[in-house]
C-alpha atoms as a PDB file:
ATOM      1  CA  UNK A   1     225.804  40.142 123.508  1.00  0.00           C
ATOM      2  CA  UNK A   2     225.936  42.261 120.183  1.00  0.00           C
ATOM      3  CA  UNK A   3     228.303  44.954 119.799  1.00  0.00           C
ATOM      4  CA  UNK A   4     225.869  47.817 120.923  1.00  0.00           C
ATOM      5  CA  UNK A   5     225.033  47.391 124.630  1.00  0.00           C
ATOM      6  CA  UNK A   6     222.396  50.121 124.402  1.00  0.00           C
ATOM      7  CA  UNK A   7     220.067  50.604 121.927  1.00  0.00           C
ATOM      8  CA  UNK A   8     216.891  53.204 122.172  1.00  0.00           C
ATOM      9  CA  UNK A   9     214.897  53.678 119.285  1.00  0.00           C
ATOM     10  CA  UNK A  10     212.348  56.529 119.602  1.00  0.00           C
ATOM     11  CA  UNK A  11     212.111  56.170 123.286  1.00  0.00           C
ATOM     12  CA  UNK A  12     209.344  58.864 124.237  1.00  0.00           C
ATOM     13  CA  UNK A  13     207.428  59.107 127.787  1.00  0.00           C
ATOM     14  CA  UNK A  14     204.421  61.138 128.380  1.00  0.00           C
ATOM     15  CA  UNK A  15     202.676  61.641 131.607  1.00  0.00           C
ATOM     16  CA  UNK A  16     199.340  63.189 131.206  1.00  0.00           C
ATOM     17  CA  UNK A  17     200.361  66.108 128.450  1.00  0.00           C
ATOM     18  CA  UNK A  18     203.655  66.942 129.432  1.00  0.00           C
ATOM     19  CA  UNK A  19     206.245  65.325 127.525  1.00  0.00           C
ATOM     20  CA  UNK A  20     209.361  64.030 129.890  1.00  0.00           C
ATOM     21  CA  UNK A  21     211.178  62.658 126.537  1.00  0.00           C
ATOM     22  CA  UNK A  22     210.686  62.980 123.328  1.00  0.00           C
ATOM     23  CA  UNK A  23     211.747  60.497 120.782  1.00  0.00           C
ATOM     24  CA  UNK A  24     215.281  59.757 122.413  1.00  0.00           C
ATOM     25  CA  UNK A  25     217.539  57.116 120.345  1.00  0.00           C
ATOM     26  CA  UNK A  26     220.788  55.729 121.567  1.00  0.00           C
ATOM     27  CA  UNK A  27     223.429  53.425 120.315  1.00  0.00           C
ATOM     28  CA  UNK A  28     226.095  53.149 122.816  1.00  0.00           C
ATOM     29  CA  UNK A  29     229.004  50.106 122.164  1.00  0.00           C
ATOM     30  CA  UNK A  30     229.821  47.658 124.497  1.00  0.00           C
ATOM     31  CA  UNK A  31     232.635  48.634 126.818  1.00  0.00           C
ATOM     32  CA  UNK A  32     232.616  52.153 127.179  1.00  0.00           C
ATOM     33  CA  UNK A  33     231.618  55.350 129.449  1.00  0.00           C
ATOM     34  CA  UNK A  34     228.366  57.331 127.995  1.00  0.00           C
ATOM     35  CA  UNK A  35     227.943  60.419 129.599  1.00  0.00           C
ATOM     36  CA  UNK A  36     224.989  61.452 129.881  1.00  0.00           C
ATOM     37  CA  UNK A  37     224.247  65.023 130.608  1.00  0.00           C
ATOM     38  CA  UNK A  38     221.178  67.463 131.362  1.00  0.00           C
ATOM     39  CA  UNK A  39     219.975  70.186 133.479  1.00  0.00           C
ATOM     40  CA  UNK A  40     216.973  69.488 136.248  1.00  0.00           C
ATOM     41  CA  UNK A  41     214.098  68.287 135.140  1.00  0.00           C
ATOM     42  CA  UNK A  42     215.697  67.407 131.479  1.00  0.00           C
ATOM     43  CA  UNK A  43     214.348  63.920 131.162  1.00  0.00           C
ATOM     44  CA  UNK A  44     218.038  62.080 132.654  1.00  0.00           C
ATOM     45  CA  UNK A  45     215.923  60.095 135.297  1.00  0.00           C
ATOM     46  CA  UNK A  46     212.970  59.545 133.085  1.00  0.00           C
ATOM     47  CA  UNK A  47     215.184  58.192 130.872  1.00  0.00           C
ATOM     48  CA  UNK A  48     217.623  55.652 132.822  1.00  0.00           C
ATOM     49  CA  UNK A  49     214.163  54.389 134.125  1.00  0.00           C
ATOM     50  CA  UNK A  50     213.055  53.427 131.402  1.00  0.00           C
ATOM     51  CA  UNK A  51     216.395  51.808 130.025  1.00  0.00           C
ATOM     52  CA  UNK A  52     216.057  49.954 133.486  1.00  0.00           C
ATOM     53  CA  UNK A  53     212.688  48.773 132.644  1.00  0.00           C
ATOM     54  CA  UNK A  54     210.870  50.649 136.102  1.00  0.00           C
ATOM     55  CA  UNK A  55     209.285  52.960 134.077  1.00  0.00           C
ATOM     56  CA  UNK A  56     206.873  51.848 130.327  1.00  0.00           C
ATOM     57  CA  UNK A  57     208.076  54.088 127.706  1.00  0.00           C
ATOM     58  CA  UNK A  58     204.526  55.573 126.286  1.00  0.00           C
ATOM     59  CA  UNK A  59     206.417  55.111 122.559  1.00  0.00           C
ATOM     60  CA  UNK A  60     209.721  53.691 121.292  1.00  0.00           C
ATOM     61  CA  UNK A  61     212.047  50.577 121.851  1.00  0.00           C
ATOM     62  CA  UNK A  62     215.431  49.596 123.751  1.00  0.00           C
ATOM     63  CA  UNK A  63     217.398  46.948 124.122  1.00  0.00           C
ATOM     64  CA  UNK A  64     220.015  46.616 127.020  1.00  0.00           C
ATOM     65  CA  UNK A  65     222.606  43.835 126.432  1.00  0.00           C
ATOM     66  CA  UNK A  66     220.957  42.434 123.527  1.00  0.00           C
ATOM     67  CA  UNK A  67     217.192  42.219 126.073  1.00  0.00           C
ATOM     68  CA  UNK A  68     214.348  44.124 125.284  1.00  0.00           C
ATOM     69  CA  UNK A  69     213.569  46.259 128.021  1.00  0.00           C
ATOM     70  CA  UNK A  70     210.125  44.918 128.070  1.00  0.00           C
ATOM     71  CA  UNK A  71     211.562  41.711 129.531  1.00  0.00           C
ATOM     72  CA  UNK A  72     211.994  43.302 133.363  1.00  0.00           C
ATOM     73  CA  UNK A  73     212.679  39.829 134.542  1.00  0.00           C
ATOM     74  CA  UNK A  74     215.751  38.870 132.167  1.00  0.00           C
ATOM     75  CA  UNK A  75     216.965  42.139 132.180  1.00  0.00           C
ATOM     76  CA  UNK A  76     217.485  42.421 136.024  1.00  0.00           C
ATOM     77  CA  UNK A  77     220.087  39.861 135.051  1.00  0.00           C
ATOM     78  CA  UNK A  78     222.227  41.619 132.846  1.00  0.00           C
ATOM     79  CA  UNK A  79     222.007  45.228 134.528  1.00  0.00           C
ATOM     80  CA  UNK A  80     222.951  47.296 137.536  1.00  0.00           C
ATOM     81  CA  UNK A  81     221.099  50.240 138.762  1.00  0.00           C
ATOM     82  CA  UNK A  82     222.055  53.043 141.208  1.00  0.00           C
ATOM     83  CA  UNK A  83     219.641  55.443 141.318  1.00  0.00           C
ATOM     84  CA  UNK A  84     220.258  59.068 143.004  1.00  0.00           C
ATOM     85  CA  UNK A  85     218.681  57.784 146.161  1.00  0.00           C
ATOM     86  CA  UNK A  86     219.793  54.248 146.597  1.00  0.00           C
ATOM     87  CA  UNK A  87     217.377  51.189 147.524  1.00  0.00           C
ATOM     88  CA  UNK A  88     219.212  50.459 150.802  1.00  0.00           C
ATOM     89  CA  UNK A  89     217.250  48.706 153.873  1.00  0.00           C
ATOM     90  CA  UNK A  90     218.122  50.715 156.918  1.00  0.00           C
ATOM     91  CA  UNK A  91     217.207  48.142 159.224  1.00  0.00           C
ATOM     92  CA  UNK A  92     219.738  45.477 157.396  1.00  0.00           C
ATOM     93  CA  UNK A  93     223.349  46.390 157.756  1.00  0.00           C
ATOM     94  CA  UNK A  94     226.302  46.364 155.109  1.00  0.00           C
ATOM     95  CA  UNK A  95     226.667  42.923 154.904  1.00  0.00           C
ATOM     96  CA  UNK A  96     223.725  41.577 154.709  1.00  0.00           C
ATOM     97  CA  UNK A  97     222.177  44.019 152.689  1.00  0.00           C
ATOM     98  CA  UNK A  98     224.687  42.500 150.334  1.00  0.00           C
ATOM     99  CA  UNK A  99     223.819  39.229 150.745  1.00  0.00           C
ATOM    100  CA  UNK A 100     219.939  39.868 150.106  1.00  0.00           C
ATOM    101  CA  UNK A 101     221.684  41.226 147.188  1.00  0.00           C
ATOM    102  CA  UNK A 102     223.640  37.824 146.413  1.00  0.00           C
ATOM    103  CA  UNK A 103     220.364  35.837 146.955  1.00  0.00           C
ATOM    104  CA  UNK A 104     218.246  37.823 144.370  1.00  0.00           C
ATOM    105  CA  UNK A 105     221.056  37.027 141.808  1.00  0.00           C
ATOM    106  CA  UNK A 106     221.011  33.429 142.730  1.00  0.00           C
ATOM    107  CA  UNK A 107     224.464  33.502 144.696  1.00  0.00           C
ATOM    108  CA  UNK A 108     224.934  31.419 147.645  1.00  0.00           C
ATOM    109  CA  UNK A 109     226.153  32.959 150.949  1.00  0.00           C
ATOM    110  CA  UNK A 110     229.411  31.362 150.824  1.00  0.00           C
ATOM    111  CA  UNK A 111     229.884  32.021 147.284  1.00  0.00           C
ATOM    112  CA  UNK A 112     229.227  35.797 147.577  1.00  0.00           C
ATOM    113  CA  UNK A 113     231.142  36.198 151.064  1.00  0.00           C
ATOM    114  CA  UNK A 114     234.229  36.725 149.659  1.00  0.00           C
ATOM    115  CA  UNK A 115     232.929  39.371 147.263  1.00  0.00           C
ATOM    116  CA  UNK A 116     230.926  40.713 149.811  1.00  0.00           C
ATOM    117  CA  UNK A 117     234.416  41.217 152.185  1.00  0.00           C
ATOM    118  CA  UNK A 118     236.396  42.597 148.548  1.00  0.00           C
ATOM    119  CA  UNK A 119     234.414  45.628 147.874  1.00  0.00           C
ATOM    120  CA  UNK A 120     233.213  46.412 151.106  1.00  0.00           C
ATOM    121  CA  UNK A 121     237.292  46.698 151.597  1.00  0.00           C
ATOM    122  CA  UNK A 122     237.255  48.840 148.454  1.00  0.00           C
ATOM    123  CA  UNK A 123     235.129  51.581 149.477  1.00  0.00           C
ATOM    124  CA  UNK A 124     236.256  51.462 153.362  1.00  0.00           C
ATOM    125  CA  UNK A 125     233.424  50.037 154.738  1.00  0.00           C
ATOM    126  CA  UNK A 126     234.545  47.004 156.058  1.00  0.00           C
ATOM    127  CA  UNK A 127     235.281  47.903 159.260  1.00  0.00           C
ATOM    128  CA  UNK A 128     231.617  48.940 159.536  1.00  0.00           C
ATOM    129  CA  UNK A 129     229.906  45.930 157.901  1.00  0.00           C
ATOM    130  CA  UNK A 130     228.254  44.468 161.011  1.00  0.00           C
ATOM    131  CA  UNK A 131     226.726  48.348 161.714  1.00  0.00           C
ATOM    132  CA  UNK A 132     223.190  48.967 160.672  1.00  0.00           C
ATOM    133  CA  UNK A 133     222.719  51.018 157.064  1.00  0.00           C
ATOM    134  CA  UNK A 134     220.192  53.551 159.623  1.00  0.00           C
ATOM    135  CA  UNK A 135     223.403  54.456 161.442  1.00  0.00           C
ATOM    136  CA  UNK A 136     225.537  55.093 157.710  1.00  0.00           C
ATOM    137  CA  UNK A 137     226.008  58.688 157.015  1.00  0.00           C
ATOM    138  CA  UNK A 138     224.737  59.836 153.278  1.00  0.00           C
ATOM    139  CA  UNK A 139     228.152  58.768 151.828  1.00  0.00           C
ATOM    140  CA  UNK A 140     228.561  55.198 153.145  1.00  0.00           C
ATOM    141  CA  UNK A 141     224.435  54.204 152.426  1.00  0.00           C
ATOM    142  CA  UNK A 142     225.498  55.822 148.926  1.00  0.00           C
ATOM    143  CA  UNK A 143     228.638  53.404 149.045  1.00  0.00           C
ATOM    144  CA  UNK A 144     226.705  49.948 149.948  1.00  0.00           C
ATOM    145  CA  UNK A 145     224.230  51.156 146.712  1.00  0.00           C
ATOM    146  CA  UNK A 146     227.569  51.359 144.325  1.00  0.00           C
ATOM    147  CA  UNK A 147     227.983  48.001 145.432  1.00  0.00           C
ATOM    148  CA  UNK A 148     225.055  46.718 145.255  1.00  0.00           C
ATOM    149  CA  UNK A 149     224.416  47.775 141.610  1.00  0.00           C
ATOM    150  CA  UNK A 150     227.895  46.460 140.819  1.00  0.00           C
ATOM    151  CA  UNK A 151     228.241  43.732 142.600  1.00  0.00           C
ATOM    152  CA  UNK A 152     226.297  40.789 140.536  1.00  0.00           C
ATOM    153  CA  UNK A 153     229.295  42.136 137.253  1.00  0.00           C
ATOM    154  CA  UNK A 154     226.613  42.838 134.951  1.00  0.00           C
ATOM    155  CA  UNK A 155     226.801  43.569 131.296  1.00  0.00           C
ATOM    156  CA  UNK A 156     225.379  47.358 131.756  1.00  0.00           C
ATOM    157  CA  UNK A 157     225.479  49.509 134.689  1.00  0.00           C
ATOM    158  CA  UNK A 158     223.113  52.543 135.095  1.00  0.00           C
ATOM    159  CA  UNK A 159     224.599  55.364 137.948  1.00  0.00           C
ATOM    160  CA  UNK A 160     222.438  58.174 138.395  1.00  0.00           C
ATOM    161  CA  UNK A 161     224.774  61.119 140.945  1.00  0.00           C
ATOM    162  CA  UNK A 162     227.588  58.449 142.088  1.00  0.00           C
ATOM    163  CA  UNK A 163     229.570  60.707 143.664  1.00  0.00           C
ATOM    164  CA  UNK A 164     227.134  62.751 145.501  1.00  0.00           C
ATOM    165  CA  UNK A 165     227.603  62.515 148.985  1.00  0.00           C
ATOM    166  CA  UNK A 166     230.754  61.383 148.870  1.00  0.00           C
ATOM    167  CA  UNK A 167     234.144  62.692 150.334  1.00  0.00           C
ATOM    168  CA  UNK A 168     237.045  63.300 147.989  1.00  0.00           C
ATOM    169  CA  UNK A 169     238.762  60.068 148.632  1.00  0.00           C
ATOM    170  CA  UNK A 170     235.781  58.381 148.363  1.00  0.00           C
ATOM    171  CA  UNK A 171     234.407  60.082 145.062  1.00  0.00           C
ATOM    172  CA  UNK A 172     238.009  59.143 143.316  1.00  0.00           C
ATOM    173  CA  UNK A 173     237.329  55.392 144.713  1.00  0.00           C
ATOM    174  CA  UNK A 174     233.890  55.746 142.419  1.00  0.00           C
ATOM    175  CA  UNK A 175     235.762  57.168 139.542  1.00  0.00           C
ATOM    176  CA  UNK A 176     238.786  54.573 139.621  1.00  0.00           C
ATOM    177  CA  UNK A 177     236.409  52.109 139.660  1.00  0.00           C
ATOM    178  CA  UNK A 178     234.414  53.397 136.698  1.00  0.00           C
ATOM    179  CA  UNK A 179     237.480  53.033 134.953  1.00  0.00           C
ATOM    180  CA  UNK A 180     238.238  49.508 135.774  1.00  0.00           C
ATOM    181  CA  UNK A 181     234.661  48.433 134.715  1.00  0.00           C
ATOM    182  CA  UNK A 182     235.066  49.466 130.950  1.00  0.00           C
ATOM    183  CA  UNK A 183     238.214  47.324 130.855  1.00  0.00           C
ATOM    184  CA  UNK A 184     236.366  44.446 131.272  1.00  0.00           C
ATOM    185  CA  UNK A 185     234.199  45.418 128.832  1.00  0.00           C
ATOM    186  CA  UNK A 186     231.174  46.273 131.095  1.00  0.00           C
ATOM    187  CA  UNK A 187     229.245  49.146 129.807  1.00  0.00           C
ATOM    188  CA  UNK A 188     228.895  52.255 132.377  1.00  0.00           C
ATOM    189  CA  UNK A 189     225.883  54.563 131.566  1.00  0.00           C
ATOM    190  CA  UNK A 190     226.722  58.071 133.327  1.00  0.00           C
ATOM    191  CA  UNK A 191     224.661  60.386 134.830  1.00  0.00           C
ATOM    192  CA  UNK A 192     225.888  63.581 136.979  1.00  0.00           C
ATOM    193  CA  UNK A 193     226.091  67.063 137.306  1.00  0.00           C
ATOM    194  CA  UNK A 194     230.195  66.355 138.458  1.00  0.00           C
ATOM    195  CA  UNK A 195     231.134  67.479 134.830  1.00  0.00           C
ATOM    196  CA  UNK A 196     235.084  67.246 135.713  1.00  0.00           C
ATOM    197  CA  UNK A 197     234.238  63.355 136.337  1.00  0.00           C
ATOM    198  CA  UNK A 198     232.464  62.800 132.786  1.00  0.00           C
ATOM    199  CA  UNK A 199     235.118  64.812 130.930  1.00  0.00           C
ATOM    200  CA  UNK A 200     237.372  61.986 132.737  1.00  0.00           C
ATOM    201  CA  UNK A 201     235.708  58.457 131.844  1.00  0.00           C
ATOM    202  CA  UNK A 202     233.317  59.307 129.252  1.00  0.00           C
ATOM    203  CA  UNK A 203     233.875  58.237 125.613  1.00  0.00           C
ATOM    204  CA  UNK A 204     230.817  60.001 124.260  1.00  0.00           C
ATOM    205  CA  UNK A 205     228.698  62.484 126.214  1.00  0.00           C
ATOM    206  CA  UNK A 206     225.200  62.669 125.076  1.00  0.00           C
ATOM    207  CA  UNK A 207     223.411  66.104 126.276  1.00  0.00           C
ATOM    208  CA  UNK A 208     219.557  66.047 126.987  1.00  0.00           C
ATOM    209  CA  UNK A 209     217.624  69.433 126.886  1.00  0.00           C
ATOM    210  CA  UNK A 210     213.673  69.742 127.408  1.00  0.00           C
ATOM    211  CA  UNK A 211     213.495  66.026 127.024  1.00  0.00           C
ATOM    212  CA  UNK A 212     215.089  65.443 123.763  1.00  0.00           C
ATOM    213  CA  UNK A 213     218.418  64.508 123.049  1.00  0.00           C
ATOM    214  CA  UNK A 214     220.531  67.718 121.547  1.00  0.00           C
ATOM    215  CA  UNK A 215     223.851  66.833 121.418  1.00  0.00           C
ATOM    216  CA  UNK A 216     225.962  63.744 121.214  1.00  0.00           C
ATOM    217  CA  UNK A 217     229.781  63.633 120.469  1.00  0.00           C
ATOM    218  CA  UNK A 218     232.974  62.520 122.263  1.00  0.00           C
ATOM    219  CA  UNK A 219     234.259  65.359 125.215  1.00  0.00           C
ATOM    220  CA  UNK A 220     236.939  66.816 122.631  1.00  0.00           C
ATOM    221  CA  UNK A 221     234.481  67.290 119.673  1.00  0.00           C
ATOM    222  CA  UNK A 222     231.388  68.813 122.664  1.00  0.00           C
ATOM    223  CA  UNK A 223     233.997  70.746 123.946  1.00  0.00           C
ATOM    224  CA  UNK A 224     235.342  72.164 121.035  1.00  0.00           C
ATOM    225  CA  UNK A 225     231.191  73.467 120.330  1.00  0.00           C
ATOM    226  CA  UNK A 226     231.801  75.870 123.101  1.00  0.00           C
ATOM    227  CA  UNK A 227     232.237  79.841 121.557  1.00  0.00           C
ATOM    228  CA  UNK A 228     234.099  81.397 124.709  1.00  0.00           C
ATOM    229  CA  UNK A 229     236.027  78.306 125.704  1.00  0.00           C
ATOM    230  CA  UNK A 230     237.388  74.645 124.608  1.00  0.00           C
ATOM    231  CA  UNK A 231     235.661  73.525 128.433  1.00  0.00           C
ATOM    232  CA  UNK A 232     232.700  71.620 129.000  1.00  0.00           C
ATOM    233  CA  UNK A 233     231.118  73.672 131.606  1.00  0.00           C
ATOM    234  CA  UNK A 234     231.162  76.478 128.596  1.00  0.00           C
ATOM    235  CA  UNK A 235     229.616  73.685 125.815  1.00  0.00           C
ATOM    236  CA  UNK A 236     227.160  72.561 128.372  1.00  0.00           C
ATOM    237  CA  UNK A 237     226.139  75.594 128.988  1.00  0.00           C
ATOM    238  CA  UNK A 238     225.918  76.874 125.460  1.00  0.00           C
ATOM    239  CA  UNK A 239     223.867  73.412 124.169  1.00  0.00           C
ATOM    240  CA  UNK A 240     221.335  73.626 127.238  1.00  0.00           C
ATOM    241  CA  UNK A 241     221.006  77.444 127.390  1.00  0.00           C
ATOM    242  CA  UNK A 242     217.535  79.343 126.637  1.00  0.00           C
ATOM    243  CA  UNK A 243     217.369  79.914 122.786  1.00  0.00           C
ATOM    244  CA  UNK A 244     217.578  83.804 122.643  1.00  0.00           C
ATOM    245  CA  UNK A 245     215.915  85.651 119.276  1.00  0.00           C
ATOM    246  CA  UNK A 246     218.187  86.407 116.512  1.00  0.00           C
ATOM    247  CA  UNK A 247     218.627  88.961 113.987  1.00  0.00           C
ATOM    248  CA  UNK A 248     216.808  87.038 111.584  1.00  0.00           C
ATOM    249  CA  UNK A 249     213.804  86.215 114.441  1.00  0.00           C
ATOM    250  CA  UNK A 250     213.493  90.021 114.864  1.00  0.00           C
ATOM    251  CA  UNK A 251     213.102  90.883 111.363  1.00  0.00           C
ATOM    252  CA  UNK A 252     210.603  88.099 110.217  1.00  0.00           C
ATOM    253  CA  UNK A 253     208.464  89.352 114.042  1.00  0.00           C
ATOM    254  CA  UNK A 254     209.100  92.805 112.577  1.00  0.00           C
ATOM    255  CA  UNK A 255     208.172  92.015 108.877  1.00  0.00           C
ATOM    256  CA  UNK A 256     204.503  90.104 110.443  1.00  0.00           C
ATOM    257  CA  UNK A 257     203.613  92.883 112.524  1.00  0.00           C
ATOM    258  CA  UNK A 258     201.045  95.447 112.107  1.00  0.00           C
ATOM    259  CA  UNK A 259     202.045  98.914 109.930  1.00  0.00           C
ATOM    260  CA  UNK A 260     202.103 101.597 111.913  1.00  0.00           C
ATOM    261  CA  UNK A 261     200.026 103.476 109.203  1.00  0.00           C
ATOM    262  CA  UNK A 262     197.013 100.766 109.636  1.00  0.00           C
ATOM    263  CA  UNK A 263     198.181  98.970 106.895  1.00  0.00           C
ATOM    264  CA  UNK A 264     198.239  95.100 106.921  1.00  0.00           C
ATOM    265  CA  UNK A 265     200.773  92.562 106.105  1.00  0.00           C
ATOM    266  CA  UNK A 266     199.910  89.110 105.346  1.00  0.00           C
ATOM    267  CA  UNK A 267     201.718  86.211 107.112  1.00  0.00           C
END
């Protein structure tokens, strides 16, 4: 695996003529937390999906763990996805939603039992393993998915809202675990609106606005963009706000417009 786990180069995606990103390029190192950031409708999905090879950029190039994203079949290998909602069958329940899981990653039953039995013990669930996913609240289904994506180790996981959904106790599980990831050198790719959690893990935050990518810096140096206060709500805030006409703007709108004596002004 080369020393970049991520790497987007020009990743763009156009559906019909609106643009959901626009020329987007990453290069995030192996082992660490990227946050990424982004009001609604920003291009955060857009983009994860496309890094996670379910959706064809329309221009660009990525590699995840050193695999083209074109290659959907060897990249399944090397990646774990948790989307907002997460792909759970409600019919199955804990466990063997898990072990469908197992299967698809070539594991054997007995082999990925006693994983299975670990993290369901993790994030509390073990006591309702045998109880079908239909009968989960939001926060446990949202609990077997965090498993699920993490559960094969890959190289690069991809979590899209984690923590929503989820009690306190369970939402600090998420973030301990986060932690422990990166320590093995997995690479976590962050998305969520829980900015307290990304000032936490992340190493870099990147910050996508309108579908490009508009700011990109560790959480001291984003922080430290913000006029009011050293906070990232305040930075956030600042990067992704509505661009507002300066002095400058007026007076060049001003020098373009119309005399009032019927004069004209060329532009």
């Amino acid at each position: 695996m080369t020393e970049d786990a991520i790497v987007a180069d020009g990743l763009t995606k156009r559906f019909g003529e609106k643009t959901a990103v626009n020329d987007v390029s990453l290069s995030i190192p192996r082992g660490t937390v990227y946050g990424f950031l982004g009001p609604n409708g920003a291009g955060k999905t857009t983009t994860m999906r496309m890094l996670t090879a379910l959706t064809e950029p329309t221009a660009g190039s990525a590699t995840v763990a050193g695999v083209p994203v074109s290659n959907r079949r060897e990249l399944t290998q090397h990646i774990g996805y948790l989307p907002a909602d997460p792909p759970v069958f409600d019919e199955l329940t804990a466990w063997e939603q898990l072990r469908h899981v197992a299967r698809l990653h070539g594991m054997s039953d007995g082999d990925a039992d006693e994983r299975i039995e670990t993290l369901l013990d993790r994030f509390g669930l073990l006591a309702d393993a045998d109880e079908r996913i239909a009968s989960y609240s939001t926060g446990m289904a949202k609990k077997v998915g965090i498993i699920a994506a993490l559960f094969h180790e890959p190289d690069v996981v991809f979590l899209d809202e984690p923590t929503s959904g989820l009690d306190p106790r369970a939402a600090r599980t998420v973030r301990d675990t986060i932690a422990d990831l990166v320590t093995r050198e997995m690479t976590v790719f962050l998305s969520t609106h829980i900015l307290p959690i990304v000032d936490e893990l992340a190493d870099t935050i990147g910050v996508i606005n309108e579908g490009a990518l508009v700011a990109e810096a560790p959480p001291t140096e984003l922080k430290a963009l913000a006029d009011e206060s050293p906070d990232l709500e305040t930075a956030f805030l600042e990067i992704t706000a509505e661009r507002e006409p300066d002095a400058a703007d007026t007076r060049s709108a001003e020098a373009g417009a119309p005399a009032s004596d019927g004069g004209r002004t060329d532009v």
